[in-house]
N, C-alpha and C. Protein backbone atom coordinates (compact mmCIF):
# COMPACT_ATOMS: atom_id res chain seq x y z
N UNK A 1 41.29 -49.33 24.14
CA UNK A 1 40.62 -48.05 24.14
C UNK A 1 41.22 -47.20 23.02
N UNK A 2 40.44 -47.25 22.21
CA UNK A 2 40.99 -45.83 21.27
C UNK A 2 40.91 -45.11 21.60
N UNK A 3 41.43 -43.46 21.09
CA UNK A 3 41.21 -42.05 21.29
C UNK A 3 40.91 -41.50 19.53
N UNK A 4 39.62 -40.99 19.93
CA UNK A 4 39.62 -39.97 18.26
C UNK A 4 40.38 -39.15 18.13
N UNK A 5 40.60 -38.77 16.54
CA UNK A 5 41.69 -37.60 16.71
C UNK A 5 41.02 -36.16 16.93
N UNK A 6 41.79 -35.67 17.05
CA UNK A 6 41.33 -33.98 17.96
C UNK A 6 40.69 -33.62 17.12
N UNK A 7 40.68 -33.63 15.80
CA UNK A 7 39.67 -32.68 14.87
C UNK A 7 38.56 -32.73 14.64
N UNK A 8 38.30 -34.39 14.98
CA UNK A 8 37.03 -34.76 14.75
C UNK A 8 36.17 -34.44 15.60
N UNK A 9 34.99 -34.00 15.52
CA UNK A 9 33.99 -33.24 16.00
C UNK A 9 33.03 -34.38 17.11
N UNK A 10 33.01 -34.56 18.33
CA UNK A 10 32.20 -35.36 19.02
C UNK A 10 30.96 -35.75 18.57
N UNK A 11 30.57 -36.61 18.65
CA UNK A 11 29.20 -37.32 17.82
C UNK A 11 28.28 -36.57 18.57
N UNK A 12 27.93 -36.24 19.95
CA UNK A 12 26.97 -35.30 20.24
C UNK A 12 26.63 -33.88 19.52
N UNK A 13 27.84 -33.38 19.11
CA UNK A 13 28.10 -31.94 18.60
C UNK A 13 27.48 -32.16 17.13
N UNK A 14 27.34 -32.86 16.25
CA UNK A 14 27.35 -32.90 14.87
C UNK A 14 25.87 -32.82 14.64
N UNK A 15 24.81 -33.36 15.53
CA UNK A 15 23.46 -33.25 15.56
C UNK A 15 23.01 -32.01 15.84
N UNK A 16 23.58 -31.55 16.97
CA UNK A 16 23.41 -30.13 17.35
C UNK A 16 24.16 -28.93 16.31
N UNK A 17 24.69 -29.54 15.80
CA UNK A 17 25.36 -28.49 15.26
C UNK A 17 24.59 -28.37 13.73
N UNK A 18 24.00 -29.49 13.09
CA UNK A 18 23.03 -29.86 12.18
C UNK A 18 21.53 -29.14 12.67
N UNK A 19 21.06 -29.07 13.96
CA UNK A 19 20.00 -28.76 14.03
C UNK A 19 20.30 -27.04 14.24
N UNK A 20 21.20 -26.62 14.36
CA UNK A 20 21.36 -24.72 14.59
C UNK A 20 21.64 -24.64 13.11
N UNK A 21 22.66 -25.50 12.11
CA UNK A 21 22.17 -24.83 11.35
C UNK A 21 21.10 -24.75 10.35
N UNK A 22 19.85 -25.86 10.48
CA UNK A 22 18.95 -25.68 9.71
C UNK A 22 18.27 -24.89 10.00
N UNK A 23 18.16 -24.68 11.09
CA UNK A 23 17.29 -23.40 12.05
C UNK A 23 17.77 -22.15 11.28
N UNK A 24 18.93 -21.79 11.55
CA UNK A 24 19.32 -20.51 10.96
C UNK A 24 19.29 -20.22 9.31
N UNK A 25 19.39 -21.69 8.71
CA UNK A 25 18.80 -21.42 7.25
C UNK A 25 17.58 -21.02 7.37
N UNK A 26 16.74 -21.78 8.12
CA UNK A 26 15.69 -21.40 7.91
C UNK A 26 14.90 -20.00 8.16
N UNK A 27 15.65 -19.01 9.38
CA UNK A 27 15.70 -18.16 9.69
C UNK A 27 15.54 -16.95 9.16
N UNK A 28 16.71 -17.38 7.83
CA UNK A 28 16.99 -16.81 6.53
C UNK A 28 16.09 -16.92 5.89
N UNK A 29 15.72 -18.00 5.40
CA UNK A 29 15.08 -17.88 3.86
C UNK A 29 13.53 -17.29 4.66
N UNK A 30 12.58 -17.65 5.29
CA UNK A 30 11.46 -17.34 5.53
C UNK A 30 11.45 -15.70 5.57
N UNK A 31 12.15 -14.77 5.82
CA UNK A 31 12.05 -13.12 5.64
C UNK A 31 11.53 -13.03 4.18
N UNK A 32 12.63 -14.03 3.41
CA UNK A 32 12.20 -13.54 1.92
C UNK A 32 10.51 -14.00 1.81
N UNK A 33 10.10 -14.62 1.90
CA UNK A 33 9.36 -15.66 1.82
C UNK A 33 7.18 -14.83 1.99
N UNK A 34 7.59 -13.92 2.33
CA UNK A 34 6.81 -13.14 3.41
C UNK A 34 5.74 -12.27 2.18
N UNK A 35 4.63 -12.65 2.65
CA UNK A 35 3.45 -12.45 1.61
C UNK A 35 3.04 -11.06 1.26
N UNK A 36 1.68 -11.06 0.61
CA UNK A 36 1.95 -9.67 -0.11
C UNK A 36 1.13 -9.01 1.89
N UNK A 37 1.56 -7.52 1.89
CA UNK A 37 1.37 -6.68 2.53
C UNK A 37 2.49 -7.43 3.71
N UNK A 38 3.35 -7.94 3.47
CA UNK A 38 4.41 -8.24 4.71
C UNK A 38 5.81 -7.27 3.59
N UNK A 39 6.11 -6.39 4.78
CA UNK A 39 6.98 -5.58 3.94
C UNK A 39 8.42 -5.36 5.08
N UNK A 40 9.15 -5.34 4.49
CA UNK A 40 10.96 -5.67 5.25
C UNK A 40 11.47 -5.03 5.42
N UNK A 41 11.29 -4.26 4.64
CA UNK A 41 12.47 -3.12 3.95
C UNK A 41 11.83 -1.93 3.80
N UNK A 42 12.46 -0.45 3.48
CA UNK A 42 11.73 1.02 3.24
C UNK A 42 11.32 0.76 2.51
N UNK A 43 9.88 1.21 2.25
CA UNK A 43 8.82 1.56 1.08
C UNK A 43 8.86 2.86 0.94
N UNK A 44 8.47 2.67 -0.61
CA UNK A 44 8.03 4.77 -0.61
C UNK A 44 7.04 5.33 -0.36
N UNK A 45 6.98 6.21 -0.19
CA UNK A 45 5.76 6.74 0.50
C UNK A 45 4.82 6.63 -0.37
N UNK A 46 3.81 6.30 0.85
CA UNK A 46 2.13 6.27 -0.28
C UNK A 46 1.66 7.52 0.59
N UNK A 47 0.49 7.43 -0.05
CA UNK A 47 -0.79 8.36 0.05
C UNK A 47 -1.83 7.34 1.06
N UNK A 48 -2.20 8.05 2.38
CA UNK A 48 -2.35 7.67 3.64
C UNK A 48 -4.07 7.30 3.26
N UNK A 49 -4.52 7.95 2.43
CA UNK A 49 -5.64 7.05 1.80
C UNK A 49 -6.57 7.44 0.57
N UNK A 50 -7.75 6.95 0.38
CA UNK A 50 -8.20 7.32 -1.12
C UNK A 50 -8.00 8.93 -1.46
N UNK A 51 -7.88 9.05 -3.17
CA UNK A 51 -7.47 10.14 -3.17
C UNK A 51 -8.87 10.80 -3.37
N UNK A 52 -8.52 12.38 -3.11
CA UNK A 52 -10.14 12.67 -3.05
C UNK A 52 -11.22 13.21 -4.38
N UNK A 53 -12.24 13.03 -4.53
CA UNK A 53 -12.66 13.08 -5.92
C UNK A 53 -12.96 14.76 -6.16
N UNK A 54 -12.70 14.16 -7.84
CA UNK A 54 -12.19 15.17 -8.45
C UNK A 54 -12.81 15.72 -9.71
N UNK A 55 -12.59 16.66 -10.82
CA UNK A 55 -13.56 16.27 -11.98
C UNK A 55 -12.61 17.44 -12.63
N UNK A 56 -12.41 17.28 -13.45
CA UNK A 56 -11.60 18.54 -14.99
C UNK A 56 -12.63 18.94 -15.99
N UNK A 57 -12.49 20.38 -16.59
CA UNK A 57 -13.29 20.27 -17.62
C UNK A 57 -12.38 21.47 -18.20
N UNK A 58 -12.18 21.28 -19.38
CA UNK A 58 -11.34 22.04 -20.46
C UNK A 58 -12.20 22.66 -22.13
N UNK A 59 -11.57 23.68 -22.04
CA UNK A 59 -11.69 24.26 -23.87
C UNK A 59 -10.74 24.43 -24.53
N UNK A 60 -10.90 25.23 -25.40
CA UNK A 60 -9.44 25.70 -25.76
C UNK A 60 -8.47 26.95 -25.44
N UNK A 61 -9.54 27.39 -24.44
CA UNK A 61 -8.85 28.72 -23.88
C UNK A 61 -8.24 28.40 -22.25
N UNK A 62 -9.52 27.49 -21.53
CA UNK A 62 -9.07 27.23 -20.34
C UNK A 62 -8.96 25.66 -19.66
N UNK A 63 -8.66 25.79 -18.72
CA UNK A 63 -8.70 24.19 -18.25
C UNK A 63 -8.86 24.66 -16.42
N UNK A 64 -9.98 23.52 -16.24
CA UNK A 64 -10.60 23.88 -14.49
C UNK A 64 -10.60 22.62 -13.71
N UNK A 65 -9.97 22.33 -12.76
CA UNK A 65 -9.76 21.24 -11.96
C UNK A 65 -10.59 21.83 -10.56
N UNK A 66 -11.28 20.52 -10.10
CA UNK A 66 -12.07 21.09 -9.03
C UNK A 66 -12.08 19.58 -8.17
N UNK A 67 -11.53 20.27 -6.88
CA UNK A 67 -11.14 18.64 -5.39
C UNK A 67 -11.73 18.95 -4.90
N UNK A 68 -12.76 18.27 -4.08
CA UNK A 68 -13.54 17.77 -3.47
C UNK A 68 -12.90 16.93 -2.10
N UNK A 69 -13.48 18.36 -0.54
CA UNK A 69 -12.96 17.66 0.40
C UNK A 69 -14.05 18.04 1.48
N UNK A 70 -14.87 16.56 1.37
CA UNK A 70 -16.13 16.64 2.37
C UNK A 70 -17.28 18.01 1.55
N UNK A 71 -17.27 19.03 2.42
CA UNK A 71 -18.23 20.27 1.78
C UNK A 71 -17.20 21.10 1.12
N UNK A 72 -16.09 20.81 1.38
CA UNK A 72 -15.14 22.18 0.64
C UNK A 72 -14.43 21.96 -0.96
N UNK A 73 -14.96 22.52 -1.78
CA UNK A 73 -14.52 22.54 -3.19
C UNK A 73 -13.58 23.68 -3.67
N UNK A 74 -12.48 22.96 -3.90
CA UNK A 74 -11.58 23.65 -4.15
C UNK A 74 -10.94 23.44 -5.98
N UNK A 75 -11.11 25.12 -6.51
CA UNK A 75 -11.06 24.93 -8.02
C UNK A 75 -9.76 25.69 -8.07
N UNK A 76 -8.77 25.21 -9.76
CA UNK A 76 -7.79 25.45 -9.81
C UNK A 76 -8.18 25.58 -11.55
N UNK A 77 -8.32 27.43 -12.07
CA UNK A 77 -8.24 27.74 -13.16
C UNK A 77 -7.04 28.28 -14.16
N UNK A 78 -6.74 27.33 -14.85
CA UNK A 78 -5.51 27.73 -15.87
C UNK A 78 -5.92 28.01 -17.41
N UNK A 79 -4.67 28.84 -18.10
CA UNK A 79 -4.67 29.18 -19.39
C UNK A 79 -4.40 27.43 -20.22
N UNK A 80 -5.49 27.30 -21.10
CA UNK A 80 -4.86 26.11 -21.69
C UNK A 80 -3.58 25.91 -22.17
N UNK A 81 -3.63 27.33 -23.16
CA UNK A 81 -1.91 26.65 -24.07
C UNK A 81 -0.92 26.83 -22.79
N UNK A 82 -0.88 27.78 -21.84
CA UNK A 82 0.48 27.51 -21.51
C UNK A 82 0.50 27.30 -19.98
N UNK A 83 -0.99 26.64 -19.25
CA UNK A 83 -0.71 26.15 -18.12
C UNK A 83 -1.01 27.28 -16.86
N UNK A 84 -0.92 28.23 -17.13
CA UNK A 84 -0.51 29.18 -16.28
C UNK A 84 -2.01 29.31 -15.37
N UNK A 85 -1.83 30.24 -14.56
CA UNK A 85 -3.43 30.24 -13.45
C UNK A 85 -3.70 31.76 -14.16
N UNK A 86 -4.95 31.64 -14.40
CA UNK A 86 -5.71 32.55 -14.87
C UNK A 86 -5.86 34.26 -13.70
N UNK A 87 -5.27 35.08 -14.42
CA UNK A 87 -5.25 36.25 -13.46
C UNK A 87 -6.87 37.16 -13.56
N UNK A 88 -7.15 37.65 -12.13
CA UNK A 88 -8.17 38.40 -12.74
C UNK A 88 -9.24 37.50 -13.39
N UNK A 89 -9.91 36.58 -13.08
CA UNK A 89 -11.05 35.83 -13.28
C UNK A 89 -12.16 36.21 -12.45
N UNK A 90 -13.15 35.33 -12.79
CA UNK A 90 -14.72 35.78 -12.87
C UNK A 90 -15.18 34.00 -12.62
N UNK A 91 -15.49 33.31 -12.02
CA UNK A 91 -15.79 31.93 -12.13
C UNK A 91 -17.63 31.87 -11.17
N UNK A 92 -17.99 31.01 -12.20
CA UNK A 92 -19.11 30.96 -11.81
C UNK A 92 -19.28 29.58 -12.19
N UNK A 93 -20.30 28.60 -10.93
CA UNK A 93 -20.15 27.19 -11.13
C UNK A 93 -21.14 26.85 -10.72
N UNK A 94 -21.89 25.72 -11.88
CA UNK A 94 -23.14 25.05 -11.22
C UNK A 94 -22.71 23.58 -11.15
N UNK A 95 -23.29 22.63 -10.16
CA UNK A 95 -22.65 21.45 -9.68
C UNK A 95 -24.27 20.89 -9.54
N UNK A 96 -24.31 19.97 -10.22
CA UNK A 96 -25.58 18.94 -10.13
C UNK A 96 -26.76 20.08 -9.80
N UNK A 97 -27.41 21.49 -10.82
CA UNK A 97 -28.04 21.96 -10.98
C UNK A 97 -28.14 23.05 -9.97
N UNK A 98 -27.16 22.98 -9.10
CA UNK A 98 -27.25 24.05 -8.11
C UNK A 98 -25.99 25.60 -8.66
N UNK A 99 -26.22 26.67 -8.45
CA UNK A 99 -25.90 27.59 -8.96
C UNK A 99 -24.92 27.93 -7.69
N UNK A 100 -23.56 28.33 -7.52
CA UNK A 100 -22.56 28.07 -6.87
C UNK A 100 -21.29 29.48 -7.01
N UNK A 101 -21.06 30.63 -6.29
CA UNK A 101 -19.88 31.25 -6.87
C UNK A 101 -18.77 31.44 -5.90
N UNK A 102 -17.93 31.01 -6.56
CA UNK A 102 -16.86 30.31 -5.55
C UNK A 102 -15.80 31.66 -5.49
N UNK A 103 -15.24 31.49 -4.38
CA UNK A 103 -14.63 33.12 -4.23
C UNK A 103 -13.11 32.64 -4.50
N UNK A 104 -12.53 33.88 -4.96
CA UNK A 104 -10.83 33.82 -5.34
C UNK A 104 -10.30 33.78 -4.33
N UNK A 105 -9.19 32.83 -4.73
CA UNK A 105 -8.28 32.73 -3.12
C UNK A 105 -6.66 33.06 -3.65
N UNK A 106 -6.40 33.74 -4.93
CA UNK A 106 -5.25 33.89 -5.26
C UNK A 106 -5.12 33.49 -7.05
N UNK A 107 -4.34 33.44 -7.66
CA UNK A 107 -4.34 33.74 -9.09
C UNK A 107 -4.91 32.27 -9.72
N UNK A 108 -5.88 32.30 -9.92
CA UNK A 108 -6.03 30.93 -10.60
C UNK A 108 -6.87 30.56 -9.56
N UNK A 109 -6.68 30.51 -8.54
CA UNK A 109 -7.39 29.40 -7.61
C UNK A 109 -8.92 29.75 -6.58
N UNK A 110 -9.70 29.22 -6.43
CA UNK A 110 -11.12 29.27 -6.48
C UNK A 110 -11.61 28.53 -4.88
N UNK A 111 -12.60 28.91 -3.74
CA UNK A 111 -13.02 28.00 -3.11
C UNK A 111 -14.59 27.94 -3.39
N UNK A 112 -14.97 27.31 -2.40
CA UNK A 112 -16.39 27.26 -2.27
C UNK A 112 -16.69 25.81 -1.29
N UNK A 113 -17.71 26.89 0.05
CA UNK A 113 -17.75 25.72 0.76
C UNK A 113 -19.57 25.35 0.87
N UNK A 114 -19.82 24.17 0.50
CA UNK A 114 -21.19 23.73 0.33
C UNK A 114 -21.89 23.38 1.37
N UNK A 115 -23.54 23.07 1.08
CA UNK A 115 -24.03 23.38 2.39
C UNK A 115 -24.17 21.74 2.61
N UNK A 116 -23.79 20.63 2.16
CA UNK A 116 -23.60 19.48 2.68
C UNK A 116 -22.72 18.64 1.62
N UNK A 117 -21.98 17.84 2.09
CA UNK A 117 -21.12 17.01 1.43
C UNK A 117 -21.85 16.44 -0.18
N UNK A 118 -21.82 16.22 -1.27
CA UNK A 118 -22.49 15.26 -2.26
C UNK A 118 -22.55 13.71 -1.47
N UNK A 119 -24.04 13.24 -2.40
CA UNK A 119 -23.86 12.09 -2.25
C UNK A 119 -23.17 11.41 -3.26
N UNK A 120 -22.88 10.09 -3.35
CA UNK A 120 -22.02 9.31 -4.70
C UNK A 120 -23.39 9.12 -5.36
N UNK A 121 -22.32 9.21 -6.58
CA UNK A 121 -22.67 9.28 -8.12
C UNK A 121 -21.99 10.13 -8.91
N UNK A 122 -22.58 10.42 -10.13
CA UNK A 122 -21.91 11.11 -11.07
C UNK A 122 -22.55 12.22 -11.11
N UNK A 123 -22.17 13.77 -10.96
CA UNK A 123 -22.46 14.45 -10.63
C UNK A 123 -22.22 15.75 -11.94
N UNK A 124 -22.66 16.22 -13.00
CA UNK A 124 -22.50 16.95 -14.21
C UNK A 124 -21.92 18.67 -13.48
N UNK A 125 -20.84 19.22 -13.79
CA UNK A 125 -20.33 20.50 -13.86
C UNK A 125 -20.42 21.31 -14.53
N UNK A 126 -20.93 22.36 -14.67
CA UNK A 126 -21.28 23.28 -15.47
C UNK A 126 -19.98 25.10 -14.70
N UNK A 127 -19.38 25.33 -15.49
CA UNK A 127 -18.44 26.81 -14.92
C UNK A 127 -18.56 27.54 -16.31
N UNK A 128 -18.83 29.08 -15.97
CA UNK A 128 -18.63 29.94 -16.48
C UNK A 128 -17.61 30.57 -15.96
N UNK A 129 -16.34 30.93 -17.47
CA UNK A 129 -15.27 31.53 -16.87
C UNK A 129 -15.56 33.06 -17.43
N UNK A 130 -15.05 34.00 -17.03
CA UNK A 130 -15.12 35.08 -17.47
C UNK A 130 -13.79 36.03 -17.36
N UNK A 131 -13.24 36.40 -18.22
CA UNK A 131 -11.68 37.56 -18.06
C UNK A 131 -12.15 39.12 -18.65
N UNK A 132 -10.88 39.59 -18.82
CA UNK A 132 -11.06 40.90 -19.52
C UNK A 132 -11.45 40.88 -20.56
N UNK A 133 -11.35 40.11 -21.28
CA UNK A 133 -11.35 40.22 -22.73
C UNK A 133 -11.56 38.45 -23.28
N UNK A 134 -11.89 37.82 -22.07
CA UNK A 134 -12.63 36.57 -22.93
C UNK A 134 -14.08 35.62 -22.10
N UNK A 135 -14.75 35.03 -21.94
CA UNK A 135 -15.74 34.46 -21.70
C UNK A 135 -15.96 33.24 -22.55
N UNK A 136 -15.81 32.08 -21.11
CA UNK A 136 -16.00 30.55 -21.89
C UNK A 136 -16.83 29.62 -20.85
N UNK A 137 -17.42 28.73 -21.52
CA UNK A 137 -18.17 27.28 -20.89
C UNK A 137 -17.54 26.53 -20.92
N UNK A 138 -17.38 25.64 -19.66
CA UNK A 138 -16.66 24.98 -19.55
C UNK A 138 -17.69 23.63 -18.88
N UNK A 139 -17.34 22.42 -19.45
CA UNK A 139 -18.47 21.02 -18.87
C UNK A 139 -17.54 19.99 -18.17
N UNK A 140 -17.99 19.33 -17.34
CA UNK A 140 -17.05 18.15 -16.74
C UNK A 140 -18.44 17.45 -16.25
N UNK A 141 -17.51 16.19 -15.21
CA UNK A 141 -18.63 15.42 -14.23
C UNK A 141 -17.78 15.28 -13.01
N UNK A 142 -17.93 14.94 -12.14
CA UNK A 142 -17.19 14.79 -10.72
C UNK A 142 -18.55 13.70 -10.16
N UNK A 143 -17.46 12.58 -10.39
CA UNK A 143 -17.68 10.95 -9.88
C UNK A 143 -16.96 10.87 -8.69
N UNK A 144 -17.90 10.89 -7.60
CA UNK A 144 -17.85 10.58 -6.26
C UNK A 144 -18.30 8.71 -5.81
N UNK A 145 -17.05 8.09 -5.41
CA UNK A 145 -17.61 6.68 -5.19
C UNK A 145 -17.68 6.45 -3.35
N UNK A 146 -18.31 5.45 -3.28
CA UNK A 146 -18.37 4.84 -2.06
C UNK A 146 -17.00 4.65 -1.61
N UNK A 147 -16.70 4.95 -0.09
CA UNK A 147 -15.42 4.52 0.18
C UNK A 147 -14.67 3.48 0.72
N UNK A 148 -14.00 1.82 -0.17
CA UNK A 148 -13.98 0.82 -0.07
C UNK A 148 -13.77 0.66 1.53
N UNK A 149 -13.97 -0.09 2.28
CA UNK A 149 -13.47 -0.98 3.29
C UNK A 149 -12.05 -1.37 3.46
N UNK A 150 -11.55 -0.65 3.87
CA UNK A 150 -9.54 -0.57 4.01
C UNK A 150 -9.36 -1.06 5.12
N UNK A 151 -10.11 -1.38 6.10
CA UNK A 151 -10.12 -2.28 6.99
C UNK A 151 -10.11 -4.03 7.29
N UNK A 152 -10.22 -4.54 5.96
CA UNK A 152 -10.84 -6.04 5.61
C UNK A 152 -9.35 -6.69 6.19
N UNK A 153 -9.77 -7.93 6.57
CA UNK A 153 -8.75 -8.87 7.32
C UNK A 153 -7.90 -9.22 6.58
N UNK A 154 -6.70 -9.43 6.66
CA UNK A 154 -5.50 -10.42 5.48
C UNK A 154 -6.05 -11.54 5.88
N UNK A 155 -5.77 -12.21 4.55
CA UNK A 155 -6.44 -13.68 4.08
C UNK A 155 -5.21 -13.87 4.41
N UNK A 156 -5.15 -15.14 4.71
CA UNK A 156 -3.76 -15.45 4.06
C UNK A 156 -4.33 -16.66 3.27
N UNK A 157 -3.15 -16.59 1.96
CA UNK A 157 -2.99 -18.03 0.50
C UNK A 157 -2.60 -19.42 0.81
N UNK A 158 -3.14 -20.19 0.15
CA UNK A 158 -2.78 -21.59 0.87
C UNK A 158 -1.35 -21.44 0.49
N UNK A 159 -0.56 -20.79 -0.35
CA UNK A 159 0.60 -20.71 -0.49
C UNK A 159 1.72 -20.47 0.39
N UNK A 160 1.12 -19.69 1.64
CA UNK A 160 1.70 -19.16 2.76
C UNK A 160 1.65 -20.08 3.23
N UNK A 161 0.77 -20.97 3.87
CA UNK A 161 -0.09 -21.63 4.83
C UNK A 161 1.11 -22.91 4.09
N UNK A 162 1.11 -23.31 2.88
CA UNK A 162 2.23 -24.30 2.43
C UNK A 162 3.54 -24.10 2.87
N UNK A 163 3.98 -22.95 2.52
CA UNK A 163 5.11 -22.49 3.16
C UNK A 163 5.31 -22.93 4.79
N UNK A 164 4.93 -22.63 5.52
CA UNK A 164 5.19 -22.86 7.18
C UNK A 164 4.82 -23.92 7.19
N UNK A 165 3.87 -24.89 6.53
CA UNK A 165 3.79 -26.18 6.65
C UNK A 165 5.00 -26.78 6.53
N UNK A 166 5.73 -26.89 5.23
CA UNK A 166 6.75 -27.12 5.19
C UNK A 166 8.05 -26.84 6.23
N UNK A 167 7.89 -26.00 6.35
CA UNK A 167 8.93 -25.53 7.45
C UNK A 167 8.99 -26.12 8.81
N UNK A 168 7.94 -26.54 9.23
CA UNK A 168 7.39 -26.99 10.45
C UNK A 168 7.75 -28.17 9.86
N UNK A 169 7.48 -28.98 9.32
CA UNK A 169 8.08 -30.50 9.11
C UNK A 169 9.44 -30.71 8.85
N UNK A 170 10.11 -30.29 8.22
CA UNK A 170 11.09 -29.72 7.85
C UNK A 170 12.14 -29.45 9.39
N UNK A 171 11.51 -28.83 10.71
CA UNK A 171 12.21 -28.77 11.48
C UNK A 171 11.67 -29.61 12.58
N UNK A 172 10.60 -30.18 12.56
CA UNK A 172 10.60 -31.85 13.21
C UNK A 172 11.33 -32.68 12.71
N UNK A 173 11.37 -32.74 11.29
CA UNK A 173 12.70 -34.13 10.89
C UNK A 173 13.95 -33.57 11.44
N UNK A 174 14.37 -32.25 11.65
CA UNK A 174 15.65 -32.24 12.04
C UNK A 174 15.73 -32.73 13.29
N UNK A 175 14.63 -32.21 14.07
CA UNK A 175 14.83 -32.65 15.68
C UNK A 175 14.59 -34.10 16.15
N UNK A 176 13.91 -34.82 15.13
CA UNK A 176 13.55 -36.21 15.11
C UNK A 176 15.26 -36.94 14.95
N UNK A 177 15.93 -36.06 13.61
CA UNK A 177 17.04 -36.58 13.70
C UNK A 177 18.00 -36.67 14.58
N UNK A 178 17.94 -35.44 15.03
CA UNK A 178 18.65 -34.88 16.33
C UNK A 178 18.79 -35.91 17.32
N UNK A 179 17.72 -36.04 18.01
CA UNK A 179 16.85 -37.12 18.97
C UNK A 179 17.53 -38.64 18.77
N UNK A 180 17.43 -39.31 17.25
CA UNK A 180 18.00 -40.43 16.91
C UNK A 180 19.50 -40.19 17.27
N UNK A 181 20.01 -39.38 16.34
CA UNK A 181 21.56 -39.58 17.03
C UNK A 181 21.71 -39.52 18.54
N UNK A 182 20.87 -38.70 19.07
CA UNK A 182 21.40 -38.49 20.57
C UNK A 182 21.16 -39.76 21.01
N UNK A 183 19.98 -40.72 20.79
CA UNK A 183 19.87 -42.21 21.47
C UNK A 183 21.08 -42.72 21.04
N UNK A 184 21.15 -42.93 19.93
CA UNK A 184 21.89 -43.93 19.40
C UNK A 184 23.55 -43.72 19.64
N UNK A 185 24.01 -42.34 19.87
CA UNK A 185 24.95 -42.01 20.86
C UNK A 185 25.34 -42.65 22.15
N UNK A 186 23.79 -42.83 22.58
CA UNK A 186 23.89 -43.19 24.19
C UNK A 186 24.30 -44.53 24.50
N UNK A 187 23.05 -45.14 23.44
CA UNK A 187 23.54 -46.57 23.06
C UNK A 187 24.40 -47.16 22.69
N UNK A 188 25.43 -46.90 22.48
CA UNK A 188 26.63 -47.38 21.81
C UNK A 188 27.80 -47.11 23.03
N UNK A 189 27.73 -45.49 23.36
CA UNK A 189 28.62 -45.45 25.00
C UNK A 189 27.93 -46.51 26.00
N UNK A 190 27.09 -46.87 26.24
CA UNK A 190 26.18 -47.99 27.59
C UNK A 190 27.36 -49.34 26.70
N UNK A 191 26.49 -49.63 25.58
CA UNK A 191 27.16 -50.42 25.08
C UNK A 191 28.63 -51.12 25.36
N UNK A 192 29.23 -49.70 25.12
CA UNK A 192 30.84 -49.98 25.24
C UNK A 192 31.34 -50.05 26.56
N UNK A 193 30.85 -49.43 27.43
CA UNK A 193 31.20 -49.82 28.78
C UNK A 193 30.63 -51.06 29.38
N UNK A 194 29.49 -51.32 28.89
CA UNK A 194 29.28 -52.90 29.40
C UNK A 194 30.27 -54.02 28.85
């Protein structure tokens, strides 16, 4: 009767100990592994959804930004050269042929709430600005699109679908191996005692 020496690791243990750790490699690497819209880690903040449409129209005296939210149009009039919101304005706005005067809500800034949302398309802007001492036309368009389907299913890539394939075979051969040593363990103790 021999005795192994103490360090050596029991032939049952070495299979098992082979199959935890491919498992736990594997454990590992598959996080990285993780397709597009599979996310791990902090992201930065997005914008919770489309942004809302919009349209600019500039001269050389002024510049007019106008957002679009459902019926409510909201305009933002500045001095061209230096940015600033126009004090003391006069704004008058036609939007796809309709004649429109949007009331001041503070220096520069403009509302106006319509009597139904636009439909999509491209829609031509027409504003008359007016100050103390200047008066300008101002032209844009405000392109309103359909709003995509943000709902659509993840596909997943045969690339993914390769991935876990692999993996899945990958941890049947271990357990297949597993399995062999454990017989062949058994077989050899029956063995030796017969």
């Amino acid at each position: 009767m021999t005795l192994a020496p103490r360090y050596a690791m029991p032939s049952i243990t070495r299979p098992l100990a082979a199959g935890l750790l491919l498992g736990a490699l594997w454990m590992a690497i598959m996080p990285a592994q993780a397709g597009e819209g599979h996310d791990h880690g902090e992201a930065p903040a997005a914008a919770a959804g489309p942004a809302l449409p919009r349209f600019s129209a500039d001269s050389e005296l002024f510049e007019l930004v106008g957002v679009l939210n459902g019926k409510q149009l909201t305009l933002y009039l500045d001095h061209a050269a230096s940015n600033a919101p126009v004090k003391d304005a006069k704004l008058e706005l036609e939007l796809g042929g309709r004649k429109l005067s949007p009331k001041a809500h503070g220096e520069g800034e403009f509302e106006v709430v319509l009597d139904e949302a636009p439909k999509p398309g491209v829609i031509p802007v027409t504003a008359t600005v007016s100050t103390a001492s200047e008066t300008d036309l101002l032209a844009g368009e405000l392109d309103i699109h359909e709003e995509a389907h943000a709902d659509e299913a993840h596909v997943h890539g045969w690339k993914e679908w390769a991935l876990w394939g692999a993996g899945g075979v990958a941890a049947l051969v271990a357990l297949g191996l597993i399995a062999r040593r454990l017989s062949g363990g058994r077989a050899l103790r029956s063995g030796a005692a017969a």
